[in-house]
C-alpha atoms as a PDB file:
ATOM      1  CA  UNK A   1     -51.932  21.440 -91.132  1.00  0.00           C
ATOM      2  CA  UNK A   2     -51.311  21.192 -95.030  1.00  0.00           C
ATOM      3  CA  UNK A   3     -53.856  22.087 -97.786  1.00  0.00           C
ATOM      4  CA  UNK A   4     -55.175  19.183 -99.914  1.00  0.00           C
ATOM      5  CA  UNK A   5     -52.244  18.776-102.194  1.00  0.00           C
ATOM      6  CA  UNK A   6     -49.847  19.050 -99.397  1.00  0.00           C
ATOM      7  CA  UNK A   7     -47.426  21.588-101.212  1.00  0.00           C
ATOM      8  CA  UNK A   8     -48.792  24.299 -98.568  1.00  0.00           C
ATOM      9  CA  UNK A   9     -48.462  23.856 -94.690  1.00  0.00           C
ATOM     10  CA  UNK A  10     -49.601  26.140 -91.560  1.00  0.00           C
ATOM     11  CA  UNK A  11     -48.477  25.697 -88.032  1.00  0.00           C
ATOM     12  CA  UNK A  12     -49.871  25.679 -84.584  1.00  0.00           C
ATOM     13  CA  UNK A  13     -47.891  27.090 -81.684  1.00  0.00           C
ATOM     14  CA  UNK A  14     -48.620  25.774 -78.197  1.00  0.00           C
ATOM     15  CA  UNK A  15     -51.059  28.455 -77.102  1.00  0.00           C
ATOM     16  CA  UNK A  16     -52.941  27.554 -80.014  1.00  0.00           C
ATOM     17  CA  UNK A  17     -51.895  30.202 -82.446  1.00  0.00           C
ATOM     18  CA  UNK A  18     -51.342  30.326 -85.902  1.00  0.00           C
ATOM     19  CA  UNK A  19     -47.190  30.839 -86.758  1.00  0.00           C
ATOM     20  CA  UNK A  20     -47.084  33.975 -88.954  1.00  0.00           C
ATOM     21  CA  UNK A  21     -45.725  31.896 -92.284  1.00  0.00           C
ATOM     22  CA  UNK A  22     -43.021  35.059 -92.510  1.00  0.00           C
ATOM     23  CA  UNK A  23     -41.468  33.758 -88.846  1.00  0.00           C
ATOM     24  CA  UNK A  24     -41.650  29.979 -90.612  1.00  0.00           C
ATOM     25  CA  UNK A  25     -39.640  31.504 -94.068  1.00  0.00           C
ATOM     26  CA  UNK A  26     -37.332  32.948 -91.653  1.00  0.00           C
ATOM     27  CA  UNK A  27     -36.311  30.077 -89.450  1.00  0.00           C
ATOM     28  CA  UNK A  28     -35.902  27.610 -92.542  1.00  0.00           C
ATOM     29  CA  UNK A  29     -33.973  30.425 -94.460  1.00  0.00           C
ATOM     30  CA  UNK A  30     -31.543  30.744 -91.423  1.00  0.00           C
ATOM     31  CA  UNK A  31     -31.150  27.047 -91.645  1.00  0.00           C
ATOM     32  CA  UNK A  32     -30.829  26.153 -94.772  1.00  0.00           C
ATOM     33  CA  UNK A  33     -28.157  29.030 -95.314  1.00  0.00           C
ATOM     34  CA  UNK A  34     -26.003  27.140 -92.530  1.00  0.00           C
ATOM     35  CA  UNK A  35     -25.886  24.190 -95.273  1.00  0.00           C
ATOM     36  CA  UNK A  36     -25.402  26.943 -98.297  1.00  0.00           C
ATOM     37  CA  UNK A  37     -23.454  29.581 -96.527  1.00  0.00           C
ATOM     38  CA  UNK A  38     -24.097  32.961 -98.686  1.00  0.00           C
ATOM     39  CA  UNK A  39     -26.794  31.734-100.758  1.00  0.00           C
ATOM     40  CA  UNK A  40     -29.527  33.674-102.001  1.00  0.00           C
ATOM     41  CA  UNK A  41     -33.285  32.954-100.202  1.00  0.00           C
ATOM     42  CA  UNK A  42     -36.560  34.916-102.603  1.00  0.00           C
ATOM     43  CA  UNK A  43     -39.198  35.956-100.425  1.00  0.00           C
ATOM     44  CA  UNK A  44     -42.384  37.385-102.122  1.00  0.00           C
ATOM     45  CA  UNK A  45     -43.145  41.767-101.868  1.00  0.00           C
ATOM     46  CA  UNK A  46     -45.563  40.250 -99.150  1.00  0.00           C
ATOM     47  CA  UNK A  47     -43.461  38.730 -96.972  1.00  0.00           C
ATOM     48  CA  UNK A  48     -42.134  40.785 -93.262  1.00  0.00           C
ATOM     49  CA  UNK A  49     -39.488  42.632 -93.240  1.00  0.00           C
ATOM     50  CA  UNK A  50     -38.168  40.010 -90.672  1.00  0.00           C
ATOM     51  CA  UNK A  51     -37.561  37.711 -93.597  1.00  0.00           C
ATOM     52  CA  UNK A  52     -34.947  40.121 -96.064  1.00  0.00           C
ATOM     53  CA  UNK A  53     -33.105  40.974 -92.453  1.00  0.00           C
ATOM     54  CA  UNK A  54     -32.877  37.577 -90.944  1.00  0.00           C
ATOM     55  CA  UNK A  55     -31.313  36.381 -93.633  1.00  0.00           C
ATOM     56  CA  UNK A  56     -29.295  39.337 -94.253  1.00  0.00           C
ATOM     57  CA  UNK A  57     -27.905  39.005 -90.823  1.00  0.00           C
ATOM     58  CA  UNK A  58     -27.157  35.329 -91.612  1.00  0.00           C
ATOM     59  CA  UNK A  59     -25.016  35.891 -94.422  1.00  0.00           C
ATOM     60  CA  UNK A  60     -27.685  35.267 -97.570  1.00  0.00           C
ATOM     61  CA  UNK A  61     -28.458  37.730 -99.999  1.00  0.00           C
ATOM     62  CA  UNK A  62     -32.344  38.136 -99.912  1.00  0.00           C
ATOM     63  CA  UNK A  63     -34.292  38.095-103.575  1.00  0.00           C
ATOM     64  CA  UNK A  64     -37.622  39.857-103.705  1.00  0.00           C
ATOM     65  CA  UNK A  65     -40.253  38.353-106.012  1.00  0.00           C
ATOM     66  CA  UNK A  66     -44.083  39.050-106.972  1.00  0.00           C
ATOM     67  CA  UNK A  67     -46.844  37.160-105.583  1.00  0.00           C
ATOM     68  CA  UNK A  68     -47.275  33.585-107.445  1.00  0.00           C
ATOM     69  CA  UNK A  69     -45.225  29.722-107.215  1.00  0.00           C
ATOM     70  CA  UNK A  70     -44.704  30.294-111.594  1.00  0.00           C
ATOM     71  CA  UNK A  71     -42.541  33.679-110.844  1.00  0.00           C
ATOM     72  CA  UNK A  72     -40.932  31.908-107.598  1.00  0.00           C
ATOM     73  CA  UNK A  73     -39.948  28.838-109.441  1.00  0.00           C
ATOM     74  CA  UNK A  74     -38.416  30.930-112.885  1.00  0.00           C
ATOM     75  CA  UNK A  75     -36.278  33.909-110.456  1.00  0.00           C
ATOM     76  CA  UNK A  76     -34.781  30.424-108.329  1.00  0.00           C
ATOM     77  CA  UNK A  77     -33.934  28.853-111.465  1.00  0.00           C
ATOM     78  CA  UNK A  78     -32.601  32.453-112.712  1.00  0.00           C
ATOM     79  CA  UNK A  79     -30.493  33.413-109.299  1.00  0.00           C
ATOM     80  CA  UNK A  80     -29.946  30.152-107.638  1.00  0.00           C
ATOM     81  CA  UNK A  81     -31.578  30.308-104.950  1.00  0.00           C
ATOM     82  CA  UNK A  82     -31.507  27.859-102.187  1.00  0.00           C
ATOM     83  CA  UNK A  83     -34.790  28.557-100.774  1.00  0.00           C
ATOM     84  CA  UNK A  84     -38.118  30.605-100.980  1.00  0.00           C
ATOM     85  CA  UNK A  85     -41.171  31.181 -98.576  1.00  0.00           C
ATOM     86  CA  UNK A  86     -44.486  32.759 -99.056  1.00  0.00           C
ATOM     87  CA  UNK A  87     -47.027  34.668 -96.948  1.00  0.00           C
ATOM     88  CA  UNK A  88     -49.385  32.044 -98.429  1.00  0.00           C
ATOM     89  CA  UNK A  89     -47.295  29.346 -97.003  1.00  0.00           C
ATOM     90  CA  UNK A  90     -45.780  28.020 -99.801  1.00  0.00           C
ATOM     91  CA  UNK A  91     -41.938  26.778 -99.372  1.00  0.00           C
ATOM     92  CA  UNK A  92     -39.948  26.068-102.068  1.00  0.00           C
ATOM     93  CA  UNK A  93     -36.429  24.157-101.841  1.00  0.00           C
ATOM     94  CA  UNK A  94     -33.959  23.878-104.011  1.00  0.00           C
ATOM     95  CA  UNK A  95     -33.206  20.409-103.395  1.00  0.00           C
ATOM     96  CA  UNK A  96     -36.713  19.607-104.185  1.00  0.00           C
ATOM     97  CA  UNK A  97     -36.661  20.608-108.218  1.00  0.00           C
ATOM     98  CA  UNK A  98     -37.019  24.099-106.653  1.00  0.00           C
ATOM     99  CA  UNK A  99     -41.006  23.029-106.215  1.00  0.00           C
ATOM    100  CA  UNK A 100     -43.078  23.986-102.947  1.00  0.00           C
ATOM    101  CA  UNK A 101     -43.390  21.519-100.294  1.00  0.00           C
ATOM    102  CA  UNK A 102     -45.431  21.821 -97.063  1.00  0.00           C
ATOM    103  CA  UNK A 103     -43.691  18.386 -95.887  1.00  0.00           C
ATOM    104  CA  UNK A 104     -40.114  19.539 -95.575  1.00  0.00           C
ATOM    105  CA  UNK A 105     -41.316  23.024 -94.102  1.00  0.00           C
ATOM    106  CA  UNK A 106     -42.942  20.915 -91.035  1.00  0.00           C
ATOM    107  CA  UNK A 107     -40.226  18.633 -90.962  1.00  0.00           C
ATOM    108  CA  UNK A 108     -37.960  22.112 -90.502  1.00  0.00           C
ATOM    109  CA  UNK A 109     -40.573  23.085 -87.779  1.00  0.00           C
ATOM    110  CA  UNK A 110     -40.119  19.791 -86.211  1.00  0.00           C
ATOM    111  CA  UNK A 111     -36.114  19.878 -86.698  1.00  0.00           C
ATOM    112  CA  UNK A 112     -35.770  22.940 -85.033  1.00  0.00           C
ATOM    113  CA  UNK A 113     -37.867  22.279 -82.280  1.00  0.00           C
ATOM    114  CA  UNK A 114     -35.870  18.771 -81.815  1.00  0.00           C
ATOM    115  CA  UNK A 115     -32.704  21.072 -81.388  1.00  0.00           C
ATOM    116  CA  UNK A 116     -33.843  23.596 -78.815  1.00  0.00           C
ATOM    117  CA  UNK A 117     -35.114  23.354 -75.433  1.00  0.00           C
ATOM    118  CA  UNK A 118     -37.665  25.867 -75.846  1.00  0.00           C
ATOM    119  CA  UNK A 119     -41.413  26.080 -77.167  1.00  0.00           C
ATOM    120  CA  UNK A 120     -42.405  26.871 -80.790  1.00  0.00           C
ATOM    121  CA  UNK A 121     -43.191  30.282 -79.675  1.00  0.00           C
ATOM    122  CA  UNK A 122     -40.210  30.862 -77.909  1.00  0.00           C
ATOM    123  CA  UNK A 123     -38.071  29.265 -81.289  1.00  0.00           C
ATOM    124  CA  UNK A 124     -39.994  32.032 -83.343  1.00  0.00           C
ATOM    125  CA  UNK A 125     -39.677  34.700 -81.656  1.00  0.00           C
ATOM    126  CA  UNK A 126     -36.698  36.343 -82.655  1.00  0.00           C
ATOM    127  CA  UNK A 127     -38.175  36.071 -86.241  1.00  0.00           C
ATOM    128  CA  UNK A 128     -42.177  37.938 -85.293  1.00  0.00           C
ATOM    129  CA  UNK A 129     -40.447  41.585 -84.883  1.00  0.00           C
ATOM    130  CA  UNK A 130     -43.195  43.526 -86.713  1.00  0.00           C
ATOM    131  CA  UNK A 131     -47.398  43.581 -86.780  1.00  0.00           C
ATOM    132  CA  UNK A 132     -49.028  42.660 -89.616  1.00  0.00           C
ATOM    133  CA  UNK A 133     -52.869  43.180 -90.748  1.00  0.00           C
ATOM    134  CA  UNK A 134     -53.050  39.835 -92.889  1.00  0.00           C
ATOM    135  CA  UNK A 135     -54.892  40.218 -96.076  1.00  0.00           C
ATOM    136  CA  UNK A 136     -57.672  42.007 -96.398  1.00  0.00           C
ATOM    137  CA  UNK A 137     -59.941  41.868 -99.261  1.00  0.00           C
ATOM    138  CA  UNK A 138     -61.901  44.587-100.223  1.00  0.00           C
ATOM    139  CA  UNK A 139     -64.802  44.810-103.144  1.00  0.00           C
ATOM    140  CA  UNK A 140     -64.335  47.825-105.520  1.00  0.00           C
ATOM    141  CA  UNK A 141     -65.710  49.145-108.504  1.00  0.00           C
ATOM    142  CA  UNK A 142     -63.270  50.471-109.591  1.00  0.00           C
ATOM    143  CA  UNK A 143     -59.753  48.708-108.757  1.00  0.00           C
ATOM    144  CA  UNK A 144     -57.282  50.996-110.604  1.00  0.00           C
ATOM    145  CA  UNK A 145     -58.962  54.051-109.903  1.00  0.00           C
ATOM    146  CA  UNK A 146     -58.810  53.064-106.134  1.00  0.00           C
ATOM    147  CA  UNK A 147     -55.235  52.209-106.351  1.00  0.00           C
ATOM    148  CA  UNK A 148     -54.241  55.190-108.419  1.00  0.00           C
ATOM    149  CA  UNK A 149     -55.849  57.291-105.422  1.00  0.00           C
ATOM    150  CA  UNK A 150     -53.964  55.843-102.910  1.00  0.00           C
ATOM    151  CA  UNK A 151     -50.457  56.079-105.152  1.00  0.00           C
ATOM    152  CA  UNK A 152     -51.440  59.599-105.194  1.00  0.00           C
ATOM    153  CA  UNK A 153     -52.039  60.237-101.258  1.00  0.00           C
ATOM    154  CA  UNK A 154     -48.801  58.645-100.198  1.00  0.00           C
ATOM    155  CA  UNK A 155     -46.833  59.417-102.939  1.00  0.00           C
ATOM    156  CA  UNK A 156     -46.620  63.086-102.350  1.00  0.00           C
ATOM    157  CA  UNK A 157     -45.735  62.032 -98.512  1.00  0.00           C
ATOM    158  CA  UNK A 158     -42.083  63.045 -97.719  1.00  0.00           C
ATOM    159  CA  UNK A 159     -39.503  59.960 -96.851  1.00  0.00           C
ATOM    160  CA  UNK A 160     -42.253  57.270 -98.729  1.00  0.00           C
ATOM    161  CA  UNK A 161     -41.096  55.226-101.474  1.00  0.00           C
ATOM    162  CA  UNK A 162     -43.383  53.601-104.495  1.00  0.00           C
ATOM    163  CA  UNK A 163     -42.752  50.443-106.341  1.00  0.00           C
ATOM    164  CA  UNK A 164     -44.533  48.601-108.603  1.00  0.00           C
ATOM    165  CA  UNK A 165     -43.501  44.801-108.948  1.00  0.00           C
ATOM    166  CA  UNK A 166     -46.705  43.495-108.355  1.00  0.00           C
ATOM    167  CA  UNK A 167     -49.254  45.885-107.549  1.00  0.00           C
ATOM    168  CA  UNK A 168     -48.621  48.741-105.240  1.00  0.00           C
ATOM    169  CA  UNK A 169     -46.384  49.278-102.934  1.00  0.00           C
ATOM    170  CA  UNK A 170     -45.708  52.216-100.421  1.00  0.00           C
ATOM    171  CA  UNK A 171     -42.740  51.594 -97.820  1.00  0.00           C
ATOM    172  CA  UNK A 172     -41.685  54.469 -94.923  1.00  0.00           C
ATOM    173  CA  UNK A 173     -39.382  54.200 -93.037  1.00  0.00           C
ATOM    174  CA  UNK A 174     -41.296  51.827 -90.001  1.00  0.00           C
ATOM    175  CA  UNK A 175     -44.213  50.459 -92.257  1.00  0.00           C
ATOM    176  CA  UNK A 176     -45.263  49.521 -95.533  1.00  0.00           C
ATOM    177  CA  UNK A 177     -48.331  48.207 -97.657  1.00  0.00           C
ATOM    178  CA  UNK A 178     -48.993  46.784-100.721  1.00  0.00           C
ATOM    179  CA  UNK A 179     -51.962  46.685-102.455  1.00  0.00           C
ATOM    180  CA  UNK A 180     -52.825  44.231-105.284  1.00  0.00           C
ATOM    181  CA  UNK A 181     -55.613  43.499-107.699  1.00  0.00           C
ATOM    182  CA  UNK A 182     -57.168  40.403-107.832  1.00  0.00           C
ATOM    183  CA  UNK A 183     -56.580  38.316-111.009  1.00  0.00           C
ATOM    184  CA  UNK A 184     -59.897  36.801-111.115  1.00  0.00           C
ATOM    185  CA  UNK A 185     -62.384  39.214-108.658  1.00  0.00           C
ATOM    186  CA  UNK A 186     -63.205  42.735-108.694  1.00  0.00           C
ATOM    187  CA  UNK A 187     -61.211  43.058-105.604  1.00  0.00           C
ATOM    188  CA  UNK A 188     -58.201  44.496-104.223  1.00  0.00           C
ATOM    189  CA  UNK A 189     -56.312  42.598-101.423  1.00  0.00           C
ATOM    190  CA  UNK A 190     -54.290  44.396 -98.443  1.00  0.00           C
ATOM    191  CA  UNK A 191     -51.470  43.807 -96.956  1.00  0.00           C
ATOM    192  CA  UNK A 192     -49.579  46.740 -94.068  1.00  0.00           C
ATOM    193  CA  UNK A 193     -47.126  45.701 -91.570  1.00  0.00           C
ATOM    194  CA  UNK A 194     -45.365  48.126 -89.196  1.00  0.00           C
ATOM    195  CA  UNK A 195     -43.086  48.198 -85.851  1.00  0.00           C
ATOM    196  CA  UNK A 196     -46.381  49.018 -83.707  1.00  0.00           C
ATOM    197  CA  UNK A 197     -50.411  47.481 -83.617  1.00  0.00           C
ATOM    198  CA  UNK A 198     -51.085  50.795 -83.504  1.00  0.00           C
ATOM    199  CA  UNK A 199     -49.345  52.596 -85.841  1.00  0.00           C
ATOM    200  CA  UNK A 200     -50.814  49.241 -88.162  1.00  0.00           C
ATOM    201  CA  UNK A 201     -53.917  49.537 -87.823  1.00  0.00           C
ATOM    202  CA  UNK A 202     -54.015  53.372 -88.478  1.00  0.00           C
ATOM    203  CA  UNK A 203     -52.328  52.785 -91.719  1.00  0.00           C
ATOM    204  CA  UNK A 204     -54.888  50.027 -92.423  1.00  0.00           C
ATOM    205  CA  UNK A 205     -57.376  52.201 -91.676  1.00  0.00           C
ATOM    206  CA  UNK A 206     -56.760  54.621 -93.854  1.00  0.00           C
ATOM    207  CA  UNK A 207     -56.131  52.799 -97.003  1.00  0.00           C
ATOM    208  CA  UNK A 208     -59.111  51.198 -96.135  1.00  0.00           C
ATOM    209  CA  UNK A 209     -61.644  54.268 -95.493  1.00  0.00           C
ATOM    210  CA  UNK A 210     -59.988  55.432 -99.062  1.00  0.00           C
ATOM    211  CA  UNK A 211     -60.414  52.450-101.441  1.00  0.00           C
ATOM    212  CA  UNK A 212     -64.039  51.441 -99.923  1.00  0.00           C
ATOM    213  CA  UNK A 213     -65.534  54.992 -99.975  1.00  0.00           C
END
């Protein structure tokens, strides 16, 4: 399915549920850097884990970006990058005047589904290894207060890192979360992904509980 300008696409296993665009960045990065052996693949600070180690396993070097097709578009033109995915599912190809294309993501869906015997679950498998929340959006009064509260929880947490490329991030060592303003809307959007549903959602919950109290 591709949004109205067609530069976005979203796919459809066949049990009917939606591909994770992470798995999608994944499987096109792992193909693309069998044309451009060693080449470096952006994926945005929301992006799975999955992405940065499949295509660290495949040879690439993987380029973290912020959130947005304008900071995308300037760090491929800066690294040369052959490729770049987001959680929003935007794809963006080098051969394409490094612009997004939902088109040549499906027709990497469909290419790789051509070459293997196997259903589109099966094919993506290897590339869902953690459990993510999705985005959750959350009205606040206050959004830098919030986020300064939760910086201050989990920063004083042994073995937990804090960065600050776009919003917040806190990474342990089997989970991390960002948590970013909203440009436009007094809200702040969520985003945790860890090895376990359960270990997930009680890192969801938490962040949650905090920023909405």
């Amino acid at each position: 399915a591709f949004d109205g300008d067609a530069d976005r696409v979203f796919v459809v296993d066949e049990n009917g549920d939606a591909v994770n665009p992470s798995a999608l960045t994944a499987l096109i990065a792992e193909r693309e850097l069998k044309r451009y052996p060693g080449s470096g693949i952006i994926h945005n600070l929301i992006s799975s884990r999955s992405v940065k180690e499949v295509v660290e396993e495949n040879g690439g070097t993987a380029v973290r970006s912020r959130v947005g097709h304008s900071y995308i578009k300037k760090l491929m033109a800066d690294t040369g990058a052959i490729f770049g995915g987001e959680h929003s599912g935007h794809f963006y190809f080098k051969d394409f005047w490094r612009a997004d294309s939902g088109m040549l993501a499906a027709l990497h869906a469909i290419a790789a589904l051509g070459e293997n015997d196997v259903a589109l679950s099966d094919l993506l498998a290897p590339f869902n290894r953690y459990i993510s929340s999705g985005e959750i959006n959350s009205t606040v009064k206050d959004a830098v207060a919030a986020s300064k509260e939760i910086e201050e929880i989990y920063g004083a947490k042994p073995g937990v890192e804090l960065d600050h490329l776009d919003g917040l991030t806190v990474t342990g060592d089997t989970w991390w979360f960002n948590l970013r303003a909203s440009n436009t809307e007094p809200l702040l959007r969520l985003n945790v992904e860890a090895t376990t549903a359960e270990e997930m959602a009680s890192i969801r919950d938490a962040v949650l509980n905090t920023i909405r109290a």
